[in-house]
N, C-alpha and C. Protein backbone atom coordinates (compact mmCIF):
# COMPACT_ATOMS: atom_id res chain seq x y z
N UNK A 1 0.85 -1.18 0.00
CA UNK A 1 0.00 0.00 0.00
C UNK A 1 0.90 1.24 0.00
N UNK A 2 0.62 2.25 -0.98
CA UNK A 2 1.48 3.46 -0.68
C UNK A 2 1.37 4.16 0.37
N UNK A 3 2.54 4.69 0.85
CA UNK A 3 2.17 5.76 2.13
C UNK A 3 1.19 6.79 2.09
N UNK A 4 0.88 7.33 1.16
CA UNK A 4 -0.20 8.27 0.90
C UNK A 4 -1.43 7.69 1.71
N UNK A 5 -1.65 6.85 0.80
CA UNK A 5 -2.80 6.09 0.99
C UNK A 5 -3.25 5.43 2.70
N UNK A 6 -2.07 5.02 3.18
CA UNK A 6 -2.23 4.65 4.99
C UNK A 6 -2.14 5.82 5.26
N UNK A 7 -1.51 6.70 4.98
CA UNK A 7 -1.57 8.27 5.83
C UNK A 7 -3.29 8.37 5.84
N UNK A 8 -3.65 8.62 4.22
CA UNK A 8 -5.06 9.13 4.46
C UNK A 8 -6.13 8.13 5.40
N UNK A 9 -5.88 6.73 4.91
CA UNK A 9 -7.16 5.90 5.89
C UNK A 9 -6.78 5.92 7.33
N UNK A 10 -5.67 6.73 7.47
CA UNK A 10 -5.61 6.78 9.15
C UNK A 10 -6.02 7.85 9.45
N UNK A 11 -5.85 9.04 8.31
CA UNK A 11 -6.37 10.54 9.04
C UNK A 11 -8.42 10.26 8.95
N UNK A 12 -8.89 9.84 7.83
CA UNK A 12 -9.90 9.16 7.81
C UNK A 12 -10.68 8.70 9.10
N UNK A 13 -10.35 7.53 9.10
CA UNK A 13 -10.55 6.69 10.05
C UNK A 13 -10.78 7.54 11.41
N UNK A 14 -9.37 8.44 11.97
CA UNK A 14 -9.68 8.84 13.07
C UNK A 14 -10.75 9.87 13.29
N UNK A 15 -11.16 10.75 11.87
CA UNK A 15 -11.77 11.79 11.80
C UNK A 15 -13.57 11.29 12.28
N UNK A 16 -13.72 10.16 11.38
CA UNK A 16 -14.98 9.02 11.54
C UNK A 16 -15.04 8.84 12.54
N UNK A 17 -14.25 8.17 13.27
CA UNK A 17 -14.54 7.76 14.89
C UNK A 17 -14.49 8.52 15.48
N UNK A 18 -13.89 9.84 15.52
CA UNK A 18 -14.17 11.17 16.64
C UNK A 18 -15.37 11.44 16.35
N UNK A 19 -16.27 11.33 15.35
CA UNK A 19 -17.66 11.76 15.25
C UNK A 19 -18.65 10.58 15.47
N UNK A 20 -18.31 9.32 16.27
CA UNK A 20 -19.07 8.37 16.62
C UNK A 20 -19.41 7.67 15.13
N UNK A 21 -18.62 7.73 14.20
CA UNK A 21 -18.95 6.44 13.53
C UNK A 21 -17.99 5.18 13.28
N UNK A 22 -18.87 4.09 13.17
CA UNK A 22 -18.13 3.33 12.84
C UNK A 22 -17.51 2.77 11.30
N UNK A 23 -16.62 2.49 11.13
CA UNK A 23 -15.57 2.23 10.42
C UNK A 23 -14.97 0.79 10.24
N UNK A 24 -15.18 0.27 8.75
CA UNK A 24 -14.57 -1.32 8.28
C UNK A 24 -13.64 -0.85 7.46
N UNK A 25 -12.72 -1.30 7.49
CA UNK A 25 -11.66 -1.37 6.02
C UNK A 25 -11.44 -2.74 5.03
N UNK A 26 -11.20 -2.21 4.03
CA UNK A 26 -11.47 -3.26 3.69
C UNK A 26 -10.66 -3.28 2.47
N UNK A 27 -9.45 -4.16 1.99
CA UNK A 27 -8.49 -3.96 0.51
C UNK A 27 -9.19 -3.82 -0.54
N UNK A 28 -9.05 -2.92 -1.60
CA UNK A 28 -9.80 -2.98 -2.99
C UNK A 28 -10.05 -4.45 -3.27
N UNK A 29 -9.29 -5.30 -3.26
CA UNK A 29 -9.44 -6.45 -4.19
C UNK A 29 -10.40 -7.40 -3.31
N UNK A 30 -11.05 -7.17 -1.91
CA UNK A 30 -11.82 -7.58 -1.29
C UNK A 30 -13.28 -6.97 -0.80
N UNK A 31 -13.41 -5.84 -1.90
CA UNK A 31 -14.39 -4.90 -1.82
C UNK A 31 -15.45 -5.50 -2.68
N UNK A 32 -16.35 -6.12 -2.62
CA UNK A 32 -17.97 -5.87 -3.81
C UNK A 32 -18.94 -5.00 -3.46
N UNK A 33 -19.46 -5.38 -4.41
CA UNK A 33 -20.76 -4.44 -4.87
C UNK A 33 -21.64 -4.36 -3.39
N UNK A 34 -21.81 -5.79 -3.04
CA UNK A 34 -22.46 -5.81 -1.86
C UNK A 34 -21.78 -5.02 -0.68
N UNK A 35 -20.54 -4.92 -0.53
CA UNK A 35 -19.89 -3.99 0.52
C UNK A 35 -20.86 -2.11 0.37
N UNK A 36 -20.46 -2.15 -1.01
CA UNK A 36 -21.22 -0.99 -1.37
C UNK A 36 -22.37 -0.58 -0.83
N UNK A 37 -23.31 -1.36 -1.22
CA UNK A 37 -24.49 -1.37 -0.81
C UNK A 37 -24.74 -1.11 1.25
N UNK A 38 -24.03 -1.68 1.76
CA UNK A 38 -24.17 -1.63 3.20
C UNK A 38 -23.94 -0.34 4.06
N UNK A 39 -24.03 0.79 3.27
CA UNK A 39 -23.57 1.81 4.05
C UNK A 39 -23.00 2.96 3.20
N UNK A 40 -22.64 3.92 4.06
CA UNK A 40 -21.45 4.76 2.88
C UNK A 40 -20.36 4.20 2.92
N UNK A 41 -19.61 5.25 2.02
CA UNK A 41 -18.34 4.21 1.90
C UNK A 41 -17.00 5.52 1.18
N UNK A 42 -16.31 4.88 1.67
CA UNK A 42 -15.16 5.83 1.64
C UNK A 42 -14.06 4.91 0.64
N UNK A 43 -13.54 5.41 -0.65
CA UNK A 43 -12.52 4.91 -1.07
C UNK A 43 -11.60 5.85 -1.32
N UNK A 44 -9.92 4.73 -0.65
CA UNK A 44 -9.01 5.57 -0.63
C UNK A 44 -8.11 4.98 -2.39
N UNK A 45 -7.16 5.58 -2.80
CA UNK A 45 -6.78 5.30 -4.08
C UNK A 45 -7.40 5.76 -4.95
N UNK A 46 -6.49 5.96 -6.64
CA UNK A 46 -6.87 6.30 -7.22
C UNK A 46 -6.99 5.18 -8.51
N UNK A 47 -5.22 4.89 -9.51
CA UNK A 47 -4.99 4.02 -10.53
C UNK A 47 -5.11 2.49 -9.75
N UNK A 48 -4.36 2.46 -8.53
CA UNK A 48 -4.87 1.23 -7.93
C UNK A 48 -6.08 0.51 -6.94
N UNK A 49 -7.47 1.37 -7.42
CA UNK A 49 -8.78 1.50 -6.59
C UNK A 49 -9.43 1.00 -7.86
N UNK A 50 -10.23 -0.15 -8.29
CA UNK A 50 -11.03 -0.31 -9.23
C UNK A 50 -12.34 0.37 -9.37
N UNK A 51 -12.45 0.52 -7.63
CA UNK A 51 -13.83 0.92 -7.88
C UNK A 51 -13.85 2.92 -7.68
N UNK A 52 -12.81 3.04 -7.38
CA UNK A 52 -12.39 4.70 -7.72
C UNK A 52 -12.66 4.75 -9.24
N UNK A 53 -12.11 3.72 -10.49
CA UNK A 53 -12.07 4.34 -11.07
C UNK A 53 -13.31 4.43 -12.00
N UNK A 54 -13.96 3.06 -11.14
CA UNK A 54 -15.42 2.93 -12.49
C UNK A 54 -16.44 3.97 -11.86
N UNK A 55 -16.22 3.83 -10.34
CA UNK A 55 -17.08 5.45 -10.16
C UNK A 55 -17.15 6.78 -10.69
N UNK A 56 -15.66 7.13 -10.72
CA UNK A 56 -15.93 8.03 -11.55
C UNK A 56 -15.83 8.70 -12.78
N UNK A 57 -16.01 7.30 -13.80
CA UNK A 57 -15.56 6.97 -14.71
C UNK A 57 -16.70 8.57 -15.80
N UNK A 58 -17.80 8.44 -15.21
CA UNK A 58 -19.24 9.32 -16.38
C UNK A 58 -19.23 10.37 -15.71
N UNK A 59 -18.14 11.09 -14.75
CA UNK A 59 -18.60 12.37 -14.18
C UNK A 59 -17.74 13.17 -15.07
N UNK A 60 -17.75 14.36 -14.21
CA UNK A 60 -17.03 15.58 -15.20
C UNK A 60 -15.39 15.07 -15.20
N UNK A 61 -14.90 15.16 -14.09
CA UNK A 61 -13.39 15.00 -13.37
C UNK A 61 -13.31 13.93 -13.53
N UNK A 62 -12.21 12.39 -14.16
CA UNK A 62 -12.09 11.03 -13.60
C UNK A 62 -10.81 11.16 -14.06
N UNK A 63 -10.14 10.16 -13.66
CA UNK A 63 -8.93 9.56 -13.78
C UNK A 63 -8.34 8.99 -14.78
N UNK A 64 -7.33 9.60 -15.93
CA UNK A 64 -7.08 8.82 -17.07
C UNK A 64 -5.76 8.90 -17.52
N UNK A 65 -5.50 8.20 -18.44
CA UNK A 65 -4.05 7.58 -18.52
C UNK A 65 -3.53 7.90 -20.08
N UNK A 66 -2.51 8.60 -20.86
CA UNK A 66 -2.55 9.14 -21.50
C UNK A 66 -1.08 8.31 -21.85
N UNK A 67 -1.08 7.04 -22.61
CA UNK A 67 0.17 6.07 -22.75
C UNK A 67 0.97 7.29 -23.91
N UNK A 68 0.19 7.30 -24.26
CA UNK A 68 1.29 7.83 -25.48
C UNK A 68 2.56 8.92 -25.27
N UNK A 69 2.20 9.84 -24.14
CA UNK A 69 2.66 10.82 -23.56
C UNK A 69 3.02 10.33 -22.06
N UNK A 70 3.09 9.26 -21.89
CA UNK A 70 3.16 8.48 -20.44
C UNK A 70 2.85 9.73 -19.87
N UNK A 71 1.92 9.73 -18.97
CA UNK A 71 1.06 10.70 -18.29
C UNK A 71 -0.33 9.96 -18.03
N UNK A 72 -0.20 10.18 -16.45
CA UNK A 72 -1.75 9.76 -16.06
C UNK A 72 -1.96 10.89 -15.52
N UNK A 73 -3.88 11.59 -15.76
CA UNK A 73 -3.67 12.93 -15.51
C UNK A 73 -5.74 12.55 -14.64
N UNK A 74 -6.13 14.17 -14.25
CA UNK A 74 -7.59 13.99 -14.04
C UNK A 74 -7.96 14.83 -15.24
N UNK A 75 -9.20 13.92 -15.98
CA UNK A 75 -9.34 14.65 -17.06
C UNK A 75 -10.77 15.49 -16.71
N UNK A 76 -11.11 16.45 -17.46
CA UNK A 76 -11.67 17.36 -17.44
C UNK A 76 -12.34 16.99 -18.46
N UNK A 77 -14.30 16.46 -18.64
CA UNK A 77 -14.95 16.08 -20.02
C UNK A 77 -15.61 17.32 -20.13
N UNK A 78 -15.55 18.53 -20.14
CA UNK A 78 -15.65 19.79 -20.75
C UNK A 78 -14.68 20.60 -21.01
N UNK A 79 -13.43 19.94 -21.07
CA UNK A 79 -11.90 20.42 -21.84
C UNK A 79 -11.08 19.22 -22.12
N UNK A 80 -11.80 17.90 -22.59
CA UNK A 80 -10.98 16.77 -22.96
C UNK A 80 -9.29 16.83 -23.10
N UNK A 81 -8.96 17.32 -24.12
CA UNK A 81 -8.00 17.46 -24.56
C UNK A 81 -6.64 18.15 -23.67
N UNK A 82 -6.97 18.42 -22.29
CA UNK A 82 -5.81 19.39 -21.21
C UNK A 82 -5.48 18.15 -20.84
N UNK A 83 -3.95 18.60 -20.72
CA UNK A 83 -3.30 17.45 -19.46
C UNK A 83 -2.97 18.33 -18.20
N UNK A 84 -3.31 19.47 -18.17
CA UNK A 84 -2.97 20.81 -16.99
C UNK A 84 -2.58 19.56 -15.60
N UNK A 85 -3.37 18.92 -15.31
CA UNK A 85 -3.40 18.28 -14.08
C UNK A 85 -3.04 16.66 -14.04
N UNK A 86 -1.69 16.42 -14.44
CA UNK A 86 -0.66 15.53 -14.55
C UNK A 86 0.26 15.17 -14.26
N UNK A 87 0.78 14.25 -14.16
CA UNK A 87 2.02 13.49 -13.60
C UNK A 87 2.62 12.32 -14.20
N UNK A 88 3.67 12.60 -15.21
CA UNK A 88 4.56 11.90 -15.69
C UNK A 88 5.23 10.35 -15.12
N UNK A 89 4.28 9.74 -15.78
CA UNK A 89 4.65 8.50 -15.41
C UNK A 89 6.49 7.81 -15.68
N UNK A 90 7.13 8.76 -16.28
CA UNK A 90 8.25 7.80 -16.99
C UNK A 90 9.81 8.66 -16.48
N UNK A 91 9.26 9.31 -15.61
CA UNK A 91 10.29 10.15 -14.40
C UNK A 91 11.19 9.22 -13.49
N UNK A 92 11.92 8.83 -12.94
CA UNK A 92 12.45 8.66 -11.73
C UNK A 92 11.87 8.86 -10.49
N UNK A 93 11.58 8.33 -9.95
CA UNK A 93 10.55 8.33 -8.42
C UNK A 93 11.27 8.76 -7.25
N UNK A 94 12.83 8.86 -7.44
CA UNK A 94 13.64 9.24 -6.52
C UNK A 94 13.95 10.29 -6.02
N UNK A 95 13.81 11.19 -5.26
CA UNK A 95 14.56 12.52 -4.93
C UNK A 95 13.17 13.82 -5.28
N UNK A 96 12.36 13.26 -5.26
CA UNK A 96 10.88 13.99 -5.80
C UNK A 96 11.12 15.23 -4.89
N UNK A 97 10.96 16.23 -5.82
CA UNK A 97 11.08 17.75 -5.15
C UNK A 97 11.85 18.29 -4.40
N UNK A 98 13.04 17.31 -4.63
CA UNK A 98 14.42 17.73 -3.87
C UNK A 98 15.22 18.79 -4.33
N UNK A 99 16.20 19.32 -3.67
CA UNK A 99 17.06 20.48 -4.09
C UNK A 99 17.78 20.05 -5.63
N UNK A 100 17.43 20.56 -6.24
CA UNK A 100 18.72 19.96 -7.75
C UNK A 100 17.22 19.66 -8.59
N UNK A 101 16.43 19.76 -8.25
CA UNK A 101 15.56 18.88 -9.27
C UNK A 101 14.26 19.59 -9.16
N UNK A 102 13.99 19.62 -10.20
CA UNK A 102 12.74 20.34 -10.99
C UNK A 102 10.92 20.06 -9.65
N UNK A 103 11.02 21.19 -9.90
CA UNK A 103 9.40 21.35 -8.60
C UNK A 103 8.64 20.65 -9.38
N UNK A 104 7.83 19.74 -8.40
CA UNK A 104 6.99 18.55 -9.08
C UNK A 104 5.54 19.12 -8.29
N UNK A 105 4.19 18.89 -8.76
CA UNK A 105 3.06 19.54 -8.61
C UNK A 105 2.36 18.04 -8.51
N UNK A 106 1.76 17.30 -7.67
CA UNK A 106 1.28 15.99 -7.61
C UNK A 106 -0.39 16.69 -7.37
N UNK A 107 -1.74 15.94 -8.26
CA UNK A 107 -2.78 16.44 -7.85
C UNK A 107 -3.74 15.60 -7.62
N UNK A 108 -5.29 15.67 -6.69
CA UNK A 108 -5.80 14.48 -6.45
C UNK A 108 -7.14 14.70 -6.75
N UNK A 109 -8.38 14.22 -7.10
CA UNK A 109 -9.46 14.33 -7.21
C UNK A 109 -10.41 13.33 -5.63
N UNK A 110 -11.07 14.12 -5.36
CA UNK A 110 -11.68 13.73 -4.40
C UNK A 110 -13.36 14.21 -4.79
N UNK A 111 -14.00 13.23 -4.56
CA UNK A 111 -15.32 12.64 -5.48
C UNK A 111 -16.61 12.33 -4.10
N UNK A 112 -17.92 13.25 -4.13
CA UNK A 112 -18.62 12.72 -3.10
C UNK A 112 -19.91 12.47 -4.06
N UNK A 113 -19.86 10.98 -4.60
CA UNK A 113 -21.28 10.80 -5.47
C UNK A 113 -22.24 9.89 -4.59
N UNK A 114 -23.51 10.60 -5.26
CA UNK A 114 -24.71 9.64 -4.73
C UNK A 114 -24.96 8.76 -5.68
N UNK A 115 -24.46 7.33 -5.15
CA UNK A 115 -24.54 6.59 -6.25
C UNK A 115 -26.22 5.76 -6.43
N UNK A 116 -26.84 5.84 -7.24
CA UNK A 116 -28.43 5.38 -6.88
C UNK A 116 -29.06 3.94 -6.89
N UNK A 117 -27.19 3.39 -7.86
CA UNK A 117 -27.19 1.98 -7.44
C UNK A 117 -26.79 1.11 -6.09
N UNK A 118 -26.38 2.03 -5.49
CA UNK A 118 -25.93 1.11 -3.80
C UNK A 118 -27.44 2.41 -3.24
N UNK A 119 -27.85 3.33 -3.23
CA UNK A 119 -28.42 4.23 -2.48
C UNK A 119 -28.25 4.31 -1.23
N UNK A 120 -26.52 4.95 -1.75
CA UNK A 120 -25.82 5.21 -0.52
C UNK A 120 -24.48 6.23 -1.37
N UNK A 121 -24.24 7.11 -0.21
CA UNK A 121 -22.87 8.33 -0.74
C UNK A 121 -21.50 7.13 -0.52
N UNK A 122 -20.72 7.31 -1.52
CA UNK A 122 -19.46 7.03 -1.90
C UNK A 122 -18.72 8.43 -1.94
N UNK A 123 -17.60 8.02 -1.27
CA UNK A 123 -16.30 9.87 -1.46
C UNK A 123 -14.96 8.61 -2.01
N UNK A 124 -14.57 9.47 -3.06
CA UNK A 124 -13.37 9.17 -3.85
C UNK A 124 -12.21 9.66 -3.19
N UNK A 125 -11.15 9.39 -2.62
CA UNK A 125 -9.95 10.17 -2.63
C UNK A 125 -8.64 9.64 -2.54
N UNK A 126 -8.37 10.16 -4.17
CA UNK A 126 -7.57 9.93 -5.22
C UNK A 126 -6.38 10.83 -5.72
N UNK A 127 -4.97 10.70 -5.36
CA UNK A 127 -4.20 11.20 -6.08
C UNK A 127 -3.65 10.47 -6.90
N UNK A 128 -2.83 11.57 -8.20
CA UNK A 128 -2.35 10.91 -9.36
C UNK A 128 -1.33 10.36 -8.65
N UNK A 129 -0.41 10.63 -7.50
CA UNK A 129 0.65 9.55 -7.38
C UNK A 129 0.29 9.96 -5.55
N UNK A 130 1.35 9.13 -5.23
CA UNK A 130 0.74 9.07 -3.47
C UNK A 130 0.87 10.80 -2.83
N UNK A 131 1.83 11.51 -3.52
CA UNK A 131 1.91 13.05 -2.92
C UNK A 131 0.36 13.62 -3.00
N UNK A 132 -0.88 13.22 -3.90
CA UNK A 132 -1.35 13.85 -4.09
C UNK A 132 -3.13 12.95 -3.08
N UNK A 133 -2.68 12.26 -3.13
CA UNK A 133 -3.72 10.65 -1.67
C UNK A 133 -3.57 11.84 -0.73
N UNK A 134 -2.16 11.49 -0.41
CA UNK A 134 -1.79 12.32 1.21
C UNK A 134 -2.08 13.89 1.68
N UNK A 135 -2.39 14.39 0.25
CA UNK A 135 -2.60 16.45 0.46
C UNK A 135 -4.41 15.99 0.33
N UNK A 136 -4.94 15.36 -0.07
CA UNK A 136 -6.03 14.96 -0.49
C UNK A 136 -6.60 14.55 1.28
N UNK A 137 -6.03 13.68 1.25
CA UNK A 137 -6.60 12.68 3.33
C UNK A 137 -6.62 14.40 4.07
N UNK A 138 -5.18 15.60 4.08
CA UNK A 138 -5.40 16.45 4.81
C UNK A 138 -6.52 17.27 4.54
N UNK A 139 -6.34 17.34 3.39
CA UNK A 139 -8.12 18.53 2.86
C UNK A 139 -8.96 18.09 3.25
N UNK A 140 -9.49 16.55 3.34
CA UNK A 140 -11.01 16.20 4.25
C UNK A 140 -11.13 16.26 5.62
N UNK A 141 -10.07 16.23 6.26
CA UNK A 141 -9.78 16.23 7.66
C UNK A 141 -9.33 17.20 8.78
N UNK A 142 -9.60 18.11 7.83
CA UNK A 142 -8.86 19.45 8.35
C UNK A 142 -9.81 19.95 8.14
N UNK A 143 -11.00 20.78 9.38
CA UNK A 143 -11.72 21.57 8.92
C UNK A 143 -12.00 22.96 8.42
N UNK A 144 -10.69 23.68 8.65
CA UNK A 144 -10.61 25.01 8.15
C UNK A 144 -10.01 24.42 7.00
N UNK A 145 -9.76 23.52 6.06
CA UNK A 145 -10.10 23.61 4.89
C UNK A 145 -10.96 23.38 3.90
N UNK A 146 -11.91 22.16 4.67
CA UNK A 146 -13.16 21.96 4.37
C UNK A 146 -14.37 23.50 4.27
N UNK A 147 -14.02 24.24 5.22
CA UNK A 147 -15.15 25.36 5.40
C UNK A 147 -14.78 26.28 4.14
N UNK A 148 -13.43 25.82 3.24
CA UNK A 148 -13.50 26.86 2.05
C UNK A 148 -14.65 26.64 0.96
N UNK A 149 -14.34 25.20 0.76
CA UNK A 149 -15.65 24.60 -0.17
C UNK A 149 -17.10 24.94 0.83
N UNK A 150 -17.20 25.05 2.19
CA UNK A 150 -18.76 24.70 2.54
C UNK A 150 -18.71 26.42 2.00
N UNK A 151 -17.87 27.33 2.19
CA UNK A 151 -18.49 28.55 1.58
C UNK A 151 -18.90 28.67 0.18
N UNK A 152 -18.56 28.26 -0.58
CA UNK A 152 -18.24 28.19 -1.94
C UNK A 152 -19.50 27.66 -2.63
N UNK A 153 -19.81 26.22 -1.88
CA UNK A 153 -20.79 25.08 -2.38
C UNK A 153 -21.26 24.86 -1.55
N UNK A 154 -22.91 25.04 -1.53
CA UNK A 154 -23.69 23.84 -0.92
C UNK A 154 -23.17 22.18 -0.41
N UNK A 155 -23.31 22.14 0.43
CA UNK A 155 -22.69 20.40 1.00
C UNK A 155 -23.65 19.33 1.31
N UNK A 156 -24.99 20.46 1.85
CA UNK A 156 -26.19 19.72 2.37
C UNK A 156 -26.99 18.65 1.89
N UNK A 157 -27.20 18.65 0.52
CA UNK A 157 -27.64 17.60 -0.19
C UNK A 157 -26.52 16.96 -0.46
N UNK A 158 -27.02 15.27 -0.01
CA UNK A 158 -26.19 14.46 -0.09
C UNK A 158 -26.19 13.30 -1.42
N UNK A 159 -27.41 14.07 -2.19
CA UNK A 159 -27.54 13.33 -3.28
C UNK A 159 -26.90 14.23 -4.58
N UNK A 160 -26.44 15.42 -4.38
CA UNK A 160 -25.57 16.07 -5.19
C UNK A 160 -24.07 15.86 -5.01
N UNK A 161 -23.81 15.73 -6.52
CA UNK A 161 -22.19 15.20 -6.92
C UNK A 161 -21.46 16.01 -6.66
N UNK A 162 -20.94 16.05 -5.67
CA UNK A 162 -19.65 17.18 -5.73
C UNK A 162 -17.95 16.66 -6.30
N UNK A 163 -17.44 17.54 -6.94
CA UNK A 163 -15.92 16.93 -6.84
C UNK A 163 -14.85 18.35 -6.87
N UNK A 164 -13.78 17.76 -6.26
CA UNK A 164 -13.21 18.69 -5.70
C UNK A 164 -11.45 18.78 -6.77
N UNK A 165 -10.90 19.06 -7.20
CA UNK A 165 -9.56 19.00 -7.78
C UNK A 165 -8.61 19.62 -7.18
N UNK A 166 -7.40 19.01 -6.34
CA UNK A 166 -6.63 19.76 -5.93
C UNK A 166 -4.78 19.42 -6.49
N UNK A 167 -4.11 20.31 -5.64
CA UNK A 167 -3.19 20.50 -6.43
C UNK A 167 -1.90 20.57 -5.07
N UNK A 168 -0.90 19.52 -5.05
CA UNK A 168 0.06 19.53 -3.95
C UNK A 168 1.25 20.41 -4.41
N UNK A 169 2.31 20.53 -3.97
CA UNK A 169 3.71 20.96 -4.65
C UNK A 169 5.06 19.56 -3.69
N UNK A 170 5.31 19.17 -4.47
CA UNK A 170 6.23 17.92 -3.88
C UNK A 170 7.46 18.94 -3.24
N UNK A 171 7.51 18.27 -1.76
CA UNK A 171 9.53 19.40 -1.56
C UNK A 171 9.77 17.76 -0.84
N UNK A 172 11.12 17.83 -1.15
CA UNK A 172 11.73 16.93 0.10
C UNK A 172 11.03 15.89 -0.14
N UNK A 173 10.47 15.38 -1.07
CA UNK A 173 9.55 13.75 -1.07
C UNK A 173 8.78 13.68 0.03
N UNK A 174 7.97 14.99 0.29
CA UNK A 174 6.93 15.54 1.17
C UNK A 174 5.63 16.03 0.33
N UNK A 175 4.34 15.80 0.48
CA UNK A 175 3.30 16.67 0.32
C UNK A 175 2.79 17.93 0.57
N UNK A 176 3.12 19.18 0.39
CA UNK A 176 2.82 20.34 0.64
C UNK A 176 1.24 20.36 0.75
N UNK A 177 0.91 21.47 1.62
CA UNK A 177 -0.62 22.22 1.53
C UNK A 177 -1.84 21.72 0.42
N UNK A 178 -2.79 21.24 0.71
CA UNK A 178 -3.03 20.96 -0.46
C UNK A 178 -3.85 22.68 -1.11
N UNK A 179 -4.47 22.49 -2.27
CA UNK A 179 -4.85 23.74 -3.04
C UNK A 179 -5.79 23.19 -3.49
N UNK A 180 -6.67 24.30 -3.41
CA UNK A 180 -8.25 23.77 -4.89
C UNK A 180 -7.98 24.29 -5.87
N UNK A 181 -7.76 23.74 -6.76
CA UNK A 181 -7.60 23.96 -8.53
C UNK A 181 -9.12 24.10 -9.13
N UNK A 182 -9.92 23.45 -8.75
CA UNK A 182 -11.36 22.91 -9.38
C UNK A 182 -12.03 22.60 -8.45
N UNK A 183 -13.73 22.89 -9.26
CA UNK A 183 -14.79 22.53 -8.46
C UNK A 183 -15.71 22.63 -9.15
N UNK A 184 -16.55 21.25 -9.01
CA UNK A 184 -18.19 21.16 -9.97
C UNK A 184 -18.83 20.04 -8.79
N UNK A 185 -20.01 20.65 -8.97
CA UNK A 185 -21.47 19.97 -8.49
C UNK A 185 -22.28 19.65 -9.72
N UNK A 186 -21.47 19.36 -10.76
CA UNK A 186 -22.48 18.22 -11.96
C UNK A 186 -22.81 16.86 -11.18
């Protein structure tokens, strides 16, 4: 599991249980439909979450992979054609945002759909590589950053799609602040 990813289901997790709920985890590859169905449901991951990606496969924002240009990016289906919000798959993984080496921008999509086939809320949260999981886990869990979106957007209906696009800056093979780049309630 990437560190991103345990960072976030632990900031998760604890955020859930300070508010009296309870909490299953459970590995993608041991997740069904029927899990779905039992509740809400929180998925962490993005390229390695199956069901991150068929969720949000028909919304505005999803997750896509651009071989030709090795680049997996969040695409935008009312500006197809941008890779603005990408991450170079064919880089070196080593020394990410270190002194000597080019500022790296890691970004994550985080997804709260009402899905009408479980009739139950699913939240996506997804970075293109783990820098962007881990700025992603702090934006839900942190409530003075949450209260930027509750100003911004309605939150109350829980049957409206929200998705959120944000944007890390890698230093030190660290996750910086995260940032809102984007925002739609399609």
């Amino acid at each position: 599991m990437p560190f991103g990813d345990a960072v976030t289901i632990a900031r998760v997790v604890g955020t859930l249980e300070s508010k009296g709920k309870s909490v299953s985890i459970r590995r993608e590859g041991a997740s069904s439909f029927s899990d779905l169905r039992e509740g809400a449901v929180v998925l962490v991951g993005a390229f390695n979450n199956e069901w991150s990606l068929r969720l949000t496969r028909q919304l505005r924002y999803s997750l896509a992979l651009d071989s030709d240009k090795h680049l997996i990016y969040i695409r935008d289906a009312k500006n197809p054609s941008s890779r603005s919000w990408s991450w170079a798959t064919n880089l070196p993984r080593d020394h990410q945002g270190s002194a000597g080496h080019p500022v790296l921008q890691d970004y994550a999509l985080v997804s709260r759909i009402w899905n009408s086939d479980t009739g139950h809320v699913v939240v996506v949260i997804g970075g293109l590589y783990t820098y962007g999981t881990e700025a992603a886990g702090e934006f839900l869990t942190k409530p003075q950053l949450m209260q930027e979106i509750a100003r911004a957007v309605p939150l109350a209906d829980p049957h409206r799609n929200l998705q959120i696009v944000l944007a890390t800056t890698v230093t030190d093979d660290a996750a910086g602040p995260p940032r809102i780049v984007a925002v739609s309630t399609e």
